[in-house]
C-alpha atoms as a PDB file:
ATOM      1  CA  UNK A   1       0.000   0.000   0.000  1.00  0.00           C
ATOM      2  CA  UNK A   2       2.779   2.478   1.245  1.00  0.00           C
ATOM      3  CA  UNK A   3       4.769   1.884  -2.089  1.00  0.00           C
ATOM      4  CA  UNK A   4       1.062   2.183  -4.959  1.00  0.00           C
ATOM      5  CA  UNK A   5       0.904   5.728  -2.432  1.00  0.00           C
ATOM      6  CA  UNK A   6       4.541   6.613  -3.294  1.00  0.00           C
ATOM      7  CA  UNK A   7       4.426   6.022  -6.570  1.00  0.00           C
ATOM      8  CA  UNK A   8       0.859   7.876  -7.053  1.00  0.00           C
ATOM      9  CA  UNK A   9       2.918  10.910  -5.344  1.00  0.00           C
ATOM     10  CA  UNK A  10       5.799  10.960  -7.400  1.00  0.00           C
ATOM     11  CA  UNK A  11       3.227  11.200 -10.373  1.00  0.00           C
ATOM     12  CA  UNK A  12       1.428  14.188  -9.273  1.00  0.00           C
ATOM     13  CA  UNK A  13       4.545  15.602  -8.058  1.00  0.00           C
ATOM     14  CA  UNK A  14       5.640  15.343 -11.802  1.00  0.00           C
ATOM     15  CA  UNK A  15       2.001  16.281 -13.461  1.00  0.00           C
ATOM     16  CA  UNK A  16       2.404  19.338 -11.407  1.00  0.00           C
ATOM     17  CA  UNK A  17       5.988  20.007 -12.678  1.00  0.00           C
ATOM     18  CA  UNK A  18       5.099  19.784 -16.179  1.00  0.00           C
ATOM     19  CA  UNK A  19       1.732  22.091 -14.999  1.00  0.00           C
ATOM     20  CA  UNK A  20       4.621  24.524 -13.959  1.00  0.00           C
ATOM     21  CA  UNK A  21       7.573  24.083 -16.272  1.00  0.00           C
ATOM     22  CA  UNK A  22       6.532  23.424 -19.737  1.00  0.00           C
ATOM     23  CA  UNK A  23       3.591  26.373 -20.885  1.00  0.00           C
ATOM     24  CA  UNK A  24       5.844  29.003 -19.219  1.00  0.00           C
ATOM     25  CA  UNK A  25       9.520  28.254 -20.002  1.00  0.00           C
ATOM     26  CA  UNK A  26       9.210  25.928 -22.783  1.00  0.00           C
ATOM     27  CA  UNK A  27       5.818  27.262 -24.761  1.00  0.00           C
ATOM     28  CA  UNK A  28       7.148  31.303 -23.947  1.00  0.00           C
ATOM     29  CA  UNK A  29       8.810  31.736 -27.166  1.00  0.00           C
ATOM     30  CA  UNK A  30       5.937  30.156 -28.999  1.00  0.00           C
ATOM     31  CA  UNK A  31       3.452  33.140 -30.727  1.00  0.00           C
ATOM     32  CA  UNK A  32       0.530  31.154 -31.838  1.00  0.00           C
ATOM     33  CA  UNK A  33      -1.996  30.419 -28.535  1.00  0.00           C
ATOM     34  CA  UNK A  34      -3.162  27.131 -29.956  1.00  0.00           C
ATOM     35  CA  UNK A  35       0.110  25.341 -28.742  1.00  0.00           C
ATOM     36  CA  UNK A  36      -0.862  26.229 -25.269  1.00  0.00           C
ATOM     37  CA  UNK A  37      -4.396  24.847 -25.593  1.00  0.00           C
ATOM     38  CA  UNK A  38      -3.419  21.533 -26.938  1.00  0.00           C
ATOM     39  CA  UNK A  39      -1.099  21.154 -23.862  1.00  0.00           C
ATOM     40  CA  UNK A  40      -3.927  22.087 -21.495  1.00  0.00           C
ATOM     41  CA  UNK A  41      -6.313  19.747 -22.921  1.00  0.00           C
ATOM     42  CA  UNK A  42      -3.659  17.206 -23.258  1.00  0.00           C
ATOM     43  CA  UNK A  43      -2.581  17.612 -19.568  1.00  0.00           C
ATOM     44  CA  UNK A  44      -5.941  18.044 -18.657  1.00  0.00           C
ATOM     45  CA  UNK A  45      -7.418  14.449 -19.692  1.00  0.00           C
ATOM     46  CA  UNK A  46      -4.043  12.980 -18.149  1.00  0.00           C
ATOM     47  CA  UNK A  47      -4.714  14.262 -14.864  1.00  0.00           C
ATOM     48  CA  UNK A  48      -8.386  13.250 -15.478  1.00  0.00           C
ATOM     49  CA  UNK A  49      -7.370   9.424 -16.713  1.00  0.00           C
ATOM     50  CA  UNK A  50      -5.007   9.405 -13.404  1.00  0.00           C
ATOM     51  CA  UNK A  51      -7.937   9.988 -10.826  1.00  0.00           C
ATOM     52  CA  UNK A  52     -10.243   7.726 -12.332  1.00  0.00           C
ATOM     53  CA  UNK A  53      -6.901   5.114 -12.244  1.00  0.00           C
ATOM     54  CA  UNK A  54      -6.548   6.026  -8.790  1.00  0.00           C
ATOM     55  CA  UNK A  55     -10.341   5.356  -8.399  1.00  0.00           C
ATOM     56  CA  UNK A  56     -10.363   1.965 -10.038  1.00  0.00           C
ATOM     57  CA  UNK A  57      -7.772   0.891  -7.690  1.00  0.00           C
ATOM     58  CA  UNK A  58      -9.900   2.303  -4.290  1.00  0.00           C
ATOM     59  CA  UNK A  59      -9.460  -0.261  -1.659  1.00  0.00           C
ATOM     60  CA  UNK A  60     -10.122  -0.464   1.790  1.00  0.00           C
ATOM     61  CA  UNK A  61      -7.220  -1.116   4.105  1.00  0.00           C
ATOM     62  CA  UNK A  62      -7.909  -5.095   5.342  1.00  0.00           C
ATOM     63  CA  UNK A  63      -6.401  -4.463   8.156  1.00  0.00           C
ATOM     64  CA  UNK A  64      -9.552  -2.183   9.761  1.00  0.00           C
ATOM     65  CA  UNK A  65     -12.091  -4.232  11.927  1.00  0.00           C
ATOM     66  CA  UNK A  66     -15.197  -4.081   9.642  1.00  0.00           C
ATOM     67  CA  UNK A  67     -17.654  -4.298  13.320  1.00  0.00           C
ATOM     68  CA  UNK A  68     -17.373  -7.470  13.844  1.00  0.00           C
END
């Protein structure tokens, strides 16, 4: 569990990164606007298709008492 948690977190960590780093240092020089909202959309369904990974993959931990 601790390792699917670490890995999940080094994936946002990097989503984020490329959120950050690539429309405003790599897209600056770049006139046309359309390159920016490819990249958007393109990051946007990523993040998207993660979460509903992440969902997928929802389990309880086994280790709780379920009341009985």
């Amino acid at each position: 569990m601790k390792n699917t948690l670490r890995y999940w977190l080094i994936w946002f960590v990097l989503l984020l990164l490329l959120d950050v780093l690539f429309p405003f240092y790599l897209l600056v020089d770049i006139p046309n606007i359309a390159g920016s909202f490819l990249f958007w959309t393109c990051w946007t369904l990523l993040a998207i298709g993660s979460m509903f990974i992440i969902f997928l993959r929802w389990r309880d931990d086994p280790t709780v008492n379920k009341g009985g």
